[in-house]
PDB file of N, CA and C in Angstrom:
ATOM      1  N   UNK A   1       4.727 -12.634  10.873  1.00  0.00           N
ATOM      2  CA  UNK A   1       4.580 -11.388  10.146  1.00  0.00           C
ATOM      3  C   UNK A   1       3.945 -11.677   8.792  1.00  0.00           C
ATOM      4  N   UNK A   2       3.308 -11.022   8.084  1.00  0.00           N
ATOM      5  CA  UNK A   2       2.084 -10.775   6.984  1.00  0.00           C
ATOM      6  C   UNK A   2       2.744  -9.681   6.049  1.00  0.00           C
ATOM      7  N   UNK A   3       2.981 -10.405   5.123  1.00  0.00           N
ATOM      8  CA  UNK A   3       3.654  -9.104   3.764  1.00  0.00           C
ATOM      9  C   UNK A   3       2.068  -9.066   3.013  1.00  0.00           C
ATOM     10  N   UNK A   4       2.101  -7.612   2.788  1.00  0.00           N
ATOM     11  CA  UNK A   4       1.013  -7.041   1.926  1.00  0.00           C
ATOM     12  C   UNK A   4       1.575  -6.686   1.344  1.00  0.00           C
ATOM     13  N   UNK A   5       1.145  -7.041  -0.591  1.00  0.00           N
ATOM     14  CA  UNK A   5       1.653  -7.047  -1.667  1.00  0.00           C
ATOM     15  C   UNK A   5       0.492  -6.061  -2.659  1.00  0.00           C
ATOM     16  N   UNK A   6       0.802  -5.005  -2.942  1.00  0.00           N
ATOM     17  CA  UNK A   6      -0.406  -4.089  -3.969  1.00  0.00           C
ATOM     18  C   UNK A   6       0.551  -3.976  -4.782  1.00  0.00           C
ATOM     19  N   UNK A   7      -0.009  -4.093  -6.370  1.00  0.00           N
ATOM     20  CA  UNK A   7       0.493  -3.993  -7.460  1.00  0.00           C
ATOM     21  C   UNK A   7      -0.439  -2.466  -7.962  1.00  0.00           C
ATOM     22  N   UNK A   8      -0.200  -1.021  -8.346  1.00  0.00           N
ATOM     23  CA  UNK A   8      -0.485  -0.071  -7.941  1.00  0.00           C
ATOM     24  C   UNK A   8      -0.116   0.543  -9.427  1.00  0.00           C
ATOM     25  N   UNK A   9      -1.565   0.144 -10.545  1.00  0.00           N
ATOM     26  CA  UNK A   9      -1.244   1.096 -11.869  1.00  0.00           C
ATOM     27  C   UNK A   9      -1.803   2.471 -11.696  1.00  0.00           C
ATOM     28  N   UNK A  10      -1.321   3.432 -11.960  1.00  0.00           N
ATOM     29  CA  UNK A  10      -1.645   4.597 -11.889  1.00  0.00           C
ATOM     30  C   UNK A  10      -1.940   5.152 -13.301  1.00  0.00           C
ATOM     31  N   UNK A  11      -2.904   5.785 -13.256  1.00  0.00           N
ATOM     32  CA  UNK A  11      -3.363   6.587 -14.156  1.00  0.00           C
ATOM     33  C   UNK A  11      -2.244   7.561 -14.985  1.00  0.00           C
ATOM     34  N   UNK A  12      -2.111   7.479 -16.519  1.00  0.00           N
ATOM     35  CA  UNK A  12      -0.458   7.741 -17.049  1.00  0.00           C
ATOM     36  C   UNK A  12      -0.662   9.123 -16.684  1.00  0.00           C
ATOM     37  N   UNK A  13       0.569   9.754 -16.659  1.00  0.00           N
ATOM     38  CA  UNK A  13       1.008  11.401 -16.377  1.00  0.00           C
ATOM     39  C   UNK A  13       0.159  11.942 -14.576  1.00  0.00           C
ATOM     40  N   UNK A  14      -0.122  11.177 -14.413  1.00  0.00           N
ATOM     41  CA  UNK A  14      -0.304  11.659 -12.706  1.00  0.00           C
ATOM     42  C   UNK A  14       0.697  10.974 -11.649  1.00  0.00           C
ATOM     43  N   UNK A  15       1.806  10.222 -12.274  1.00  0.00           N
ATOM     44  CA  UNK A  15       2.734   9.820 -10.742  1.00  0.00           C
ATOM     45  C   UNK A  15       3.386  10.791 -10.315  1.00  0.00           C
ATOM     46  N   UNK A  16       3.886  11.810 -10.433  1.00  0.00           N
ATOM     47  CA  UNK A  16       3.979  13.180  -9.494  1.00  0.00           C
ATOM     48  C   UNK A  16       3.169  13.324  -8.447  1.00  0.00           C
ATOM     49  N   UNK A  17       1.628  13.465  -8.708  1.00  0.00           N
ATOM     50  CA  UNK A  17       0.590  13.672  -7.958  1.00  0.00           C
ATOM     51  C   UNK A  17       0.688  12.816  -6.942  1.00  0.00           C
ATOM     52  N   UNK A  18       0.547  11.146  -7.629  1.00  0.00           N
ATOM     53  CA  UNK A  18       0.504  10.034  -6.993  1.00  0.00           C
ATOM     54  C   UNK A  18       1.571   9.777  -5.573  1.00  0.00           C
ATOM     55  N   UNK A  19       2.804  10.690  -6.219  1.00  0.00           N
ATOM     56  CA  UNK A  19       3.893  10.123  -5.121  1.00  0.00           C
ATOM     57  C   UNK A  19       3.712  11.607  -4.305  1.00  0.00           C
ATOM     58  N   UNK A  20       3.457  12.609  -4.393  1.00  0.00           N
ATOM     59  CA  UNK A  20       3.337  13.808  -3.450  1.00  0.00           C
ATOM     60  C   UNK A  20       2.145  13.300  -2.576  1.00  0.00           C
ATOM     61  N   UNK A  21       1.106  12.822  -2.922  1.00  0.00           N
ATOM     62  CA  UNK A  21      -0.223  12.087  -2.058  1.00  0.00           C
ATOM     63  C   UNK A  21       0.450  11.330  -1.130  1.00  0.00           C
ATOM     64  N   UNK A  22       0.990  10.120  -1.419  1.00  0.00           N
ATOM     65  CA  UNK A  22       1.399   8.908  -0.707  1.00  0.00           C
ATOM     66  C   UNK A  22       2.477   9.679   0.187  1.00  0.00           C
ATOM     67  N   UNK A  23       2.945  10.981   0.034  1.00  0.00           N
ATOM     68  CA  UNK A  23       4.159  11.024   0.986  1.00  0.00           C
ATOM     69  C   UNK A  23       3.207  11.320   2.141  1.00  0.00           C
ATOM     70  N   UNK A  24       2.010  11.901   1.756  1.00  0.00           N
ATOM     71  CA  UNK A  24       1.451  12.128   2.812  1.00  0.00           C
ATOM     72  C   UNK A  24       0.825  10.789   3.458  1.00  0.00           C
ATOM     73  N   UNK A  25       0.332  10.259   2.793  1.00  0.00           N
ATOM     74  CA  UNK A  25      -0.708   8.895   3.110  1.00  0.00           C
ATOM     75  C   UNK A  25       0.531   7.799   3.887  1.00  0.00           C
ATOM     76  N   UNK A  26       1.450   8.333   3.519  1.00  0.00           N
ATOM     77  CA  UNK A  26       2.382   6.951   4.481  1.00  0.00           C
ATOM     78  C   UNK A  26       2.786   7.044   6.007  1.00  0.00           C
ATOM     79  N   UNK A  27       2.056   8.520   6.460  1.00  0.00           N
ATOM     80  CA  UNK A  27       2.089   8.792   7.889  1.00  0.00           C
ATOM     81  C   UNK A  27       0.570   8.175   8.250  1.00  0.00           C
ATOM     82  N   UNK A  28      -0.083   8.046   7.411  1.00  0.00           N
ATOM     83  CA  UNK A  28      -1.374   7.137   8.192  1.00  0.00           C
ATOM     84  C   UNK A  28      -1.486   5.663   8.588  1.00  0.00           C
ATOM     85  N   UNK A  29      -0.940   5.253   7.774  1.00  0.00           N
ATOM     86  CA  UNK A  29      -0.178   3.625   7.671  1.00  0.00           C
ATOM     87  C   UNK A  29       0.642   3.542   8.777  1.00  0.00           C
ATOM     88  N   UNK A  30       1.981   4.257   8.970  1.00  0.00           N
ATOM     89  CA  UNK A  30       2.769   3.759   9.388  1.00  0.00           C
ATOM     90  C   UNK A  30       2.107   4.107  11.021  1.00  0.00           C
ATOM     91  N   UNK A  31       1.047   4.469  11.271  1.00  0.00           N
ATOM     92  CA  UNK A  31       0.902   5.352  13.007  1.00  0.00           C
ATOM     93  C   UNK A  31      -0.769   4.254  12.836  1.00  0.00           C
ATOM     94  N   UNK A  32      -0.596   3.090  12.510  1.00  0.00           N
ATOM     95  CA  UNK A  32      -1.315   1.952  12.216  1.00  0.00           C
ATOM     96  C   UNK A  32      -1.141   0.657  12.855  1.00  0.00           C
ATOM     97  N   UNK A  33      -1.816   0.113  14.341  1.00  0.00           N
ATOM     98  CA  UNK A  33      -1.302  -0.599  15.161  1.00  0.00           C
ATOM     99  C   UNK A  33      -1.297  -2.389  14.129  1.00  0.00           C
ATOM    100  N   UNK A  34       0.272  -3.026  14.731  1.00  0.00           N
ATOM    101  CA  UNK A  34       0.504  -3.848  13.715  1.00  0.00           C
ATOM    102  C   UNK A  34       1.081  -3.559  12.698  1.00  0.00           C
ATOM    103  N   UNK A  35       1.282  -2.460  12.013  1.00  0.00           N
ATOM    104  CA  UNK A  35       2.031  -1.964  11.024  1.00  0.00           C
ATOM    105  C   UNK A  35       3.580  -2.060  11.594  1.00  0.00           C
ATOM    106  N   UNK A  36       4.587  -2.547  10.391  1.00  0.00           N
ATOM    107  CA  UNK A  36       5.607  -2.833  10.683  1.00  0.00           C
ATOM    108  C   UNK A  36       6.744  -1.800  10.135  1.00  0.00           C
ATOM    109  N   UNK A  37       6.531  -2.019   8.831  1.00  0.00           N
ATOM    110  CA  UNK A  37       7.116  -0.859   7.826  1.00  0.00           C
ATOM    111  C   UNK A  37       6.587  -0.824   6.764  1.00  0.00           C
ATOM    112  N   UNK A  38       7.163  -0.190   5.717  1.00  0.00           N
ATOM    113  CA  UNK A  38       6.433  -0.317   4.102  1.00  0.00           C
ATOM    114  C   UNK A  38       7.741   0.310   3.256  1.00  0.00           C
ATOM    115  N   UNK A  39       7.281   0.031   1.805  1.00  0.00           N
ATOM    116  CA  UNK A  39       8.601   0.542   0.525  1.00  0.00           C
ATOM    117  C   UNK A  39       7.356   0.819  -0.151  1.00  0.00           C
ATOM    118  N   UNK A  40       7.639   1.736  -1.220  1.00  0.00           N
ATOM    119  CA  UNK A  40       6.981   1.858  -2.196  1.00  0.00           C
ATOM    120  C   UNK A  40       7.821   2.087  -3.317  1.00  0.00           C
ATOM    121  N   UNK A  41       7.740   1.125  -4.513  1.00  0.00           N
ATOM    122  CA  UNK A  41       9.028   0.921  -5.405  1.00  0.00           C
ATOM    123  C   UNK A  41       7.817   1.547  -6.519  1.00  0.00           C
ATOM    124  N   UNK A  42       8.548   1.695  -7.831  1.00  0.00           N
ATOM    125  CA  UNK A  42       8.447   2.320  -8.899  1.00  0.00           C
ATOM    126  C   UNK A  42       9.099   1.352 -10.147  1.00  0.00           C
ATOM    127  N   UNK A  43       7.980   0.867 -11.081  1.00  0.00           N
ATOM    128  CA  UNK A  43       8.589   0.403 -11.987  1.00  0.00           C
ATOM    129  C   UNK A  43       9.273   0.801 -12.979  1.00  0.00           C
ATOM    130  N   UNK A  44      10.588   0.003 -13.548  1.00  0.00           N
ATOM    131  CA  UNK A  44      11.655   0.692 -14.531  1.00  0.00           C
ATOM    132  C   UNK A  44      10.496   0.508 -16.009  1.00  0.00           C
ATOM    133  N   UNK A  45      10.134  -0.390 -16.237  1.00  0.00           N
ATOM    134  CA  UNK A  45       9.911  -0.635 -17.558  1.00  0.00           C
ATOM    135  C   UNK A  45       8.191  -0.206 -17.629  1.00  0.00           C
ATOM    136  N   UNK A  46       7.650  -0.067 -16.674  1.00  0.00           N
ATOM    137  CA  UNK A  46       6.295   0.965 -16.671  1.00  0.00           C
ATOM    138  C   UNK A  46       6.263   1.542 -15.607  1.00  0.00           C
ATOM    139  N   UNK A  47       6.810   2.843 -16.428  1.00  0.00           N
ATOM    140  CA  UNK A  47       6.719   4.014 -14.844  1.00  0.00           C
ATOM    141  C   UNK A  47       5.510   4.504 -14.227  1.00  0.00           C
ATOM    142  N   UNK A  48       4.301   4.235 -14.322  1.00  0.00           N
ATOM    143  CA  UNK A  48       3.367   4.496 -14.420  1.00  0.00           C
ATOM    144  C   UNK A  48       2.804   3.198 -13.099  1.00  0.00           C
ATOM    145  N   UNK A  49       3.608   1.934 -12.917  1.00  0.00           N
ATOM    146  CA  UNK A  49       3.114   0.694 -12.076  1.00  0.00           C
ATOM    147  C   UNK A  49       4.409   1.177 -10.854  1.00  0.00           C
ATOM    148  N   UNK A  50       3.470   0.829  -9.848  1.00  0.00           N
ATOM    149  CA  UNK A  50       4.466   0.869  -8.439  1.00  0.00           C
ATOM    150  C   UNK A  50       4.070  -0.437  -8.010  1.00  0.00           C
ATOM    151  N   UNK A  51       5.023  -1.098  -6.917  1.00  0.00           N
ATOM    152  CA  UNK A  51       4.585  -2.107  -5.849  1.00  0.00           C
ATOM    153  C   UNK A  51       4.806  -1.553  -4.634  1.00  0.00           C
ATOM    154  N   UNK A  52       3.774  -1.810  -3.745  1.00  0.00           N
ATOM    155  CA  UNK A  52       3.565  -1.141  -2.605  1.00  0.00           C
ATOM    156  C   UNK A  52       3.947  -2.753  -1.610  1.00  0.00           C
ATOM    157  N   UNK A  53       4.770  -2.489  -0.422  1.00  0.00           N
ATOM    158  CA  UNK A  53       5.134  -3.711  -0.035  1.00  0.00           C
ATOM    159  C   UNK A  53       4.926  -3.296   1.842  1.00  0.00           C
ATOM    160  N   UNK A  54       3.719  -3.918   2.606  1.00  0.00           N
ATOM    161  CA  UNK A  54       3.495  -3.782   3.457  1.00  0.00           C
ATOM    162  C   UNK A  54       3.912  -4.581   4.307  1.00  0.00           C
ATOM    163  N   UNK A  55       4.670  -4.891   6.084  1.00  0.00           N
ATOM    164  CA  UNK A  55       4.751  -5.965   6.532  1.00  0.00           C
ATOM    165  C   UNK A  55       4.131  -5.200   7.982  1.00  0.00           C
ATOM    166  N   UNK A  56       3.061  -6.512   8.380  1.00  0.00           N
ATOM    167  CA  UNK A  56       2.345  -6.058   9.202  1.00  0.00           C
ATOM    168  C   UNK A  56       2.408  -7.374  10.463  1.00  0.00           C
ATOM    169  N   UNK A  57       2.357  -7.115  11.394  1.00  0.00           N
ATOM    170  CA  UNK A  57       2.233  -8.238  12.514  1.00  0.00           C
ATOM    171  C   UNK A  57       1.120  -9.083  12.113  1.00  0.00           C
ATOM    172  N   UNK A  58       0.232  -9.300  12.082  1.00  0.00           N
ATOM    173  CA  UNK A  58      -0.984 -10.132  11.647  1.00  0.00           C
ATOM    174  C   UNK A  58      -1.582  -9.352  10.263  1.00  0.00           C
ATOM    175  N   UNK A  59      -2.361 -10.634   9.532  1.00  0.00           N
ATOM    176  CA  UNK A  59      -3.372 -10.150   8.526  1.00  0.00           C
ATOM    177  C   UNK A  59      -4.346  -9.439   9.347  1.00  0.00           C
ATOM    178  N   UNK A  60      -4.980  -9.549  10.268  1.00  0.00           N
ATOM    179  CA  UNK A  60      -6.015  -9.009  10.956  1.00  0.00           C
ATOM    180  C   UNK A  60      -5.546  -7.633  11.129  1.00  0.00           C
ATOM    181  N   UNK A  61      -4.479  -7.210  11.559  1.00  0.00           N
ATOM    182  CA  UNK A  61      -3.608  -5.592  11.555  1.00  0.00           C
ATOM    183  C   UNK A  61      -3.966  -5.074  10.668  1.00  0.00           C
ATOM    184  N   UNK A  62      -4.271  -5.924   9.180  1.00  0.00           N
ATOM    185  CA  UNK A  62      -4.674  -5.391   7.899  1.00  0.00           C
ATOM    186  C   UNK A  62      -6.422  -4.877   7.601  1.00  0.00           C
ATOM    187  N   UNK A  63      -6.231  -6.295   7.419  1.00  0.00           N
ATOM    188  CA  UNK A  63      -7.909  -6.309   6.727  1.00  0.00           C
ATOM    189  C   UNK A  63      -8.913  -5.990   7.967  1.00  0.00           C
ATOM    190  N   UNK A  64      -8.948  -5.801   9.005  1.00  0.00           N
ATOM    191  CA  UNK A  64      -9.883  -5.902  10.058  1.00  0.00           C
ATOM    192  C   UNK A  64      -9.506  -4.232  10.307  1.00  0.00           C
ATOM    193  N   UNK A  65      -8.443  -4.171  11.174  1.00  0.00           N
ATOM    194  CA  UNK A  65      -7.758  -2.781  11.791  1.00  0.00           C
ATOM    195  C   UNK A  65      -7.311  -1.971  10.802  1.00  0.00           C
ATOM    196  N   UNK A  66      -6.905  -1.487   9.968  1.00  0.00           N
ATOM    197  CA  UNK A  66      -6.247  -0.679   9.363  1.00  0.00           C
ATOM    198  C   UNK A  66      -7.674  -0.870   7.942  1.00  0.00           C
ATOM    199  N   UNK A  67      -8.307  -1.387   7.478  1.00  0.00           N
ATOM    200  CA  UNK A  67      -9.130  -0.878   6.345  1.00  0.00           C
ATOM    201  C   UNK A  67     -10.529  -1.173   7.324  1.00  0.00           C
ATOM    202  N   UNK A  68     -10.600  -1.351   8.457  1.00  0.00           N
ATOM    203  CA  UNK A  68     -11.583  -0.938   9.111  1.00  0.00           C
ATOM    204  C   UNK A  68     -11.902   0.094  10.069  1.00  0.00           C
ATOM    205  N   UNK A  69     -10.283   0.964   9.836  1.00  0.00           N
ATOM    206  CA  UNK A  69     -10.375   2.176  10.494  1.00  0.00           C
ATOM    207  C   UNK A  69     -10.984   3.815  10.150  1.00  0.00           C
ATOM    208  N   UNK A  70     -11.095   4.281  10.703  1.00  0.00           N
ATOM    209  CA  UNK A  70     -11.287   5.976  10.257  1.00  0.00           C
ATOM    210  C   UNK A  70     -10.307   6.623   9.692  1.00  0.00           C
ATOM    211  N   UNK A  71      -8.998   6.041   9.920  1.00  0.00           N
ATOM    212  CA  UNK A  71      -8.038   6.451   9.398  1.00  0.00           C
ATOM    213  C   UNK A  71      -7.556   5.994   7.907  1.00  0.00           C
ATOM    214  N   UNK A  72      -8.311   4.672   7.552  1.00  0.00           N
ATOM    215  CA  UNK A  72      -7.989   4.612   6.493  1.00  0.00           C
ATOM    216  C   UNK A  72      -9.114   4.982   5.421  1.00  0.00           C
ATOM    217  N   UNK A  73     -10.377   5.663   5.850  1.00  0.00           N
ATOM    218  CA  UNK A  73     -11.028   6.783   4.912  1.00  0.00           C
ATOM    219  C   UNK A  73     -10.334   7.713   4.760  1.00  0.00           C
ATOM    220  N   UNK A  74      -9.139   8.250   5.022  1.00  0.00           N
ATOM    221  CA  UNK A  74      -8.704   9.400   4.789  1.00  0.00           C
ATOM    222  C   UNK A  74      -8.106   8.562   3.471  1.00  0.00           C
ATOM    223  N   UNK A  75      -6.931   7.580   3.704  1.00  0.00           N
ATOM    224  CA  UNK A  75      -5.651   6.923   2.902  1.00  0.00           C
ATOM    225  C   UNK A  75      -6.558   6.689   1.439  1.00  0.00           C
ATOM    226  N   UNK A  76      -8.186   6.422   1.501  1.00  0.00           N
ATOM    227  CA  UNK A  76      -8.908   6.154   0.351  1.00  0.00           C
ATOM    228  C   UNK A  76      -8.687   7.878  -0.584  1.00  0.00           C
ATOM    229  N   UNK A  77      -8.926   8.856   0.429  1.00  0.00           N
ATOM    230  CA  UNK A  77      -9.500   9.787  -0.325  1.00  0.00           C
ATOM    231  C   UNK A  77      -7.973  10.216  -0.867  1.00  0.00           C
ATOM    232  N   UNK A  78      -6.900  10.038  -0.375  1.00  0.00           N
ATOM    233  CA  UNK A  78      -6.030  10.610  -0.585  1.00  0.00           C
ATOM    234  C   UNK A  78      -5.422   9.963  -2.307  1.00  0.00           C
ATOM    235  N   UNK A  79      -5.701   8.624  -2.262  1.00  0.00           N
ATOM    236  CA  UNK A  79      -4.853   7.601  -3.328  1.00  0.00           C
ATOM    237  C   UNK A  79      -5.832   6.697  -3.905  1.00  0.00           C
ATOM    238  N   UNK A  80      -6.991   6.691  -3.973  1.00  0.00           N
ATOM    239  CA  UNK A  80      -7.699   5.823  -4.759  1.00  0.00           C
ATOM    240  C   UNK A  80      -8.118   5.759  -5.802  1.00  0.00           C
ATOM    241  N   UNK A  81      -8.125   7.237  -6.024  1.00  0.00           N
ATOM    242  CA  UNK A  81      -8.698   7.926  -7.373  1.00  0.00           C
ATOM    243  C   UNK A  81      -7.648   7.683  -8.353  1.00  0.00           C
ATOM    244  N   UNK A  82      -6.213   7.293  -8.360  1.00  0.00           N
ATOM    245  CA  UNK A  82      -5.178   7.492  -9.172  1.00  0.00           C
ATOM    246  C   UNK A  82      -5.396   6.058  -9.864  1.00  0.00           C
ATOM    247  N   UNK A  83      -5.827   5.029  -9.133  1.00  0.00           N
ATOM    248  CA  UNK A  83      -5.692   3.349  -9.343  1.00  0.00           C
ATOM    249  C   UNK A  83      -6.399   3.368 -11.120  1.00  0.00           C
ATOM    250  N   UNK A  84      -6.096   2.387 -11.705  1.00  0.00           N
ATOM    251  CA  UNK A  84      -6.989   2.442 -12.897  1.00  0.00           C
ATOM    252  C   UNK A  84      -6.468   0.892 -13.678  1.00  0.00           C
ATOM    253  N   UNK A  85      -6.371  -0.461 -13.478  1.00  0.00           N
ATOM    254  CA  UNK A  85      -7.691  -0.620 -12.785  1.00  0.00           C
ATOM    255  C   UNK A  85      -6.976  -0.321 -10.819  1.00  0.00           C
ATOM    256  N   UNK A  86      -8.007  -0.699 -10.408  1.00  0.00           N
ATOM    257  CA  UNK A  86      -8.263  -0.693  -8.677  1.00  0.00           C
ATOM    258  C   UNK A  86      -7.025  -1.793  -8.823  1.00  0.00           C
ATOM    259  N   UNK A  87      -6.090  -1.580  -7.975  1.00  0.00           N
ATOM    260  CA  UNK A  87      -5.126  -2.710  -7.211  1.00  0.00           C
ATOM    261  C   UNK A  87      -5.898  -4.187  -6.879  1.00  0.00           C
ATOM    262  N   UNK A  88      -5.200  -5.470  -6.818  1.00  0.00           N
ATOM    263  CA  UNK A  88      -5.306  -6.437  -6.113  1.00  0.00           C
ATOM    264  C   UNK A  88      -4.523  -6.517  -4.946  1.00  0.00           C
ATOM    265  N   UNK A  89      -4.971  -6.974  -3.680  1.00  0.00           N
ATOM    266  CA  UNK A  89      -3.976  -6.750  -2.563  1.00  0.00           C
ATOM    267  C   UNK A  89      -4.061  -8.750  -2.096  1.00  0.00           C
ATOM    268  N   UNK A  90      -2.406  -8.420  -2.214  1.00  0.00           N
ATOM    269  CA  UNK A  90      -2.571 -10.145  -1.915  1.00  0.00           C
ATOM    270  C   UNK A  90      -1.646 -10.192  -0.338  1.00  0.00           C
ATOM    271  N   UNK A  91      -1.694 -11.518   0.762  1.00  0.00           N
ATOM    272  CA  UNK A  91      -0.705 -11.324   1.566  1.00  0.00           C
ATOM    273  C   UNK A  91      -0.206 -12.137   1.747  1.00  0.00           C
ATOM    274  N   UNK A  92       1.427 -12.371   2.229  1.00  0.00           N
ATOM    275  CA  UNK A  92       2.459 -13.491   1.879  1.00  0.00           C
ATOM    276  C   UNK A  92       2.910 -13.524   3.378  1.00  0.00           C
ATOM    277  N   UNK A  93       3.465 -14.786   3.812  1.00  0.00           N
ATOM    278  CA  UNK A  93       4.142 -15.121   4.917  1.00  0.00           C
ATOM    279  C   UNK A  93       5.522 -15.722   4.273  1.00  0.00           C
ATOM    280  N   UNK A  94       6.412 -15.237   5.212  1.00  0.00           N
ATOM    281  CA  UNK A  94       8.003 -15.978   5.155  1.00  0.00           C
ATOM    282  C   UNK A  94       8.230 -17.737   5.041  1.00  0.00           C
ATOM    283  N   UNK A  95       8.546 -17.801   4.009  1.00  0.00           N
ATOM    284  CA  UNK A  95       9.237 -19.590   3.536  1.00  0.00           C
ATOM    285  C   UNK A  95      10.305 -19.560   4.129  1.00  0.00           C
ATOM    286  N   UNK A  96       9.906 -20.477   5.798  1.00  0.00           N
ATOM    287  CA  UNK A  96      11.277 -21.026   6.550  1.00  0.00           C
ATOM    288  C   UNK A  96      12.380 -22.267   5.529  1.00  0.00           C
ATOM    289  N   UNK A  97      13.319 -21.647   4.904  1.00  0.00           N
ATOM    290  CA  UNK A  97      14.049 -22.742   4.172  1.00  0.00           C
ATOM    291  C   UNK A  97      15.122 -23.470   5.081  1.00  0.00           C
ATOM    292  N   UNK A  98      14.937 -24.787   5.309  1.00  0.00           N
ATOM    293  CA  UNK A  98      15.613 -25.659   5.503  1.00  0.00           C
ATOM    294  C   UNK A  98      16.730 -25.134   6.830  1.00  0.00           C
TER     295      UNK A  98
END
């Protein structure tokens, strides 16, 4: 499994907007083959920064299928405009400890 990690500044006085969008945009994701689940947290000390936390069966579920879909021109139009700067999207695998 593939954790997708977006660090998600939003433009100040639009996270209302931001989180009424995404309620919608998280039915496109989640009906996204390879998609596992997702959180979308909210920072205490800048309310204005979210982390968006994706876990997907493969990176390829990601970067290939899901931002090479039709479906995710919609997820652009819906939430991209809020970014300021644009997100970095990084992806993490599980540290088997000992």
């Amino acid at each position: 499994m593939i954790m997708e990690v977006a660090i998600l500044d939003v433009k100040p006085s639009q996270e209302e907007q931001f989180e009424r969008a995404f309620a919608k945009a998280q039915a496109i994701i989640s009906s996204m083959k390879g998609y596992v689940n997702h959180q979308l947290q909210r920072c205490v000390e800048q309310p204005n920064r979210y982390i968006l936390l994706v876990n997907w069966e493969t990176l390829e579920d990601h970067t290939e299928g899901f931002r090479g879909s039709k479906p995710y021109q919609e997820w652009k139009e819906l939430l991209h405009h809020f970014y300021d700067p644009f997100p970095t999207v990084e992806h993490y695998t599980q540290v088997e400890l000992g």
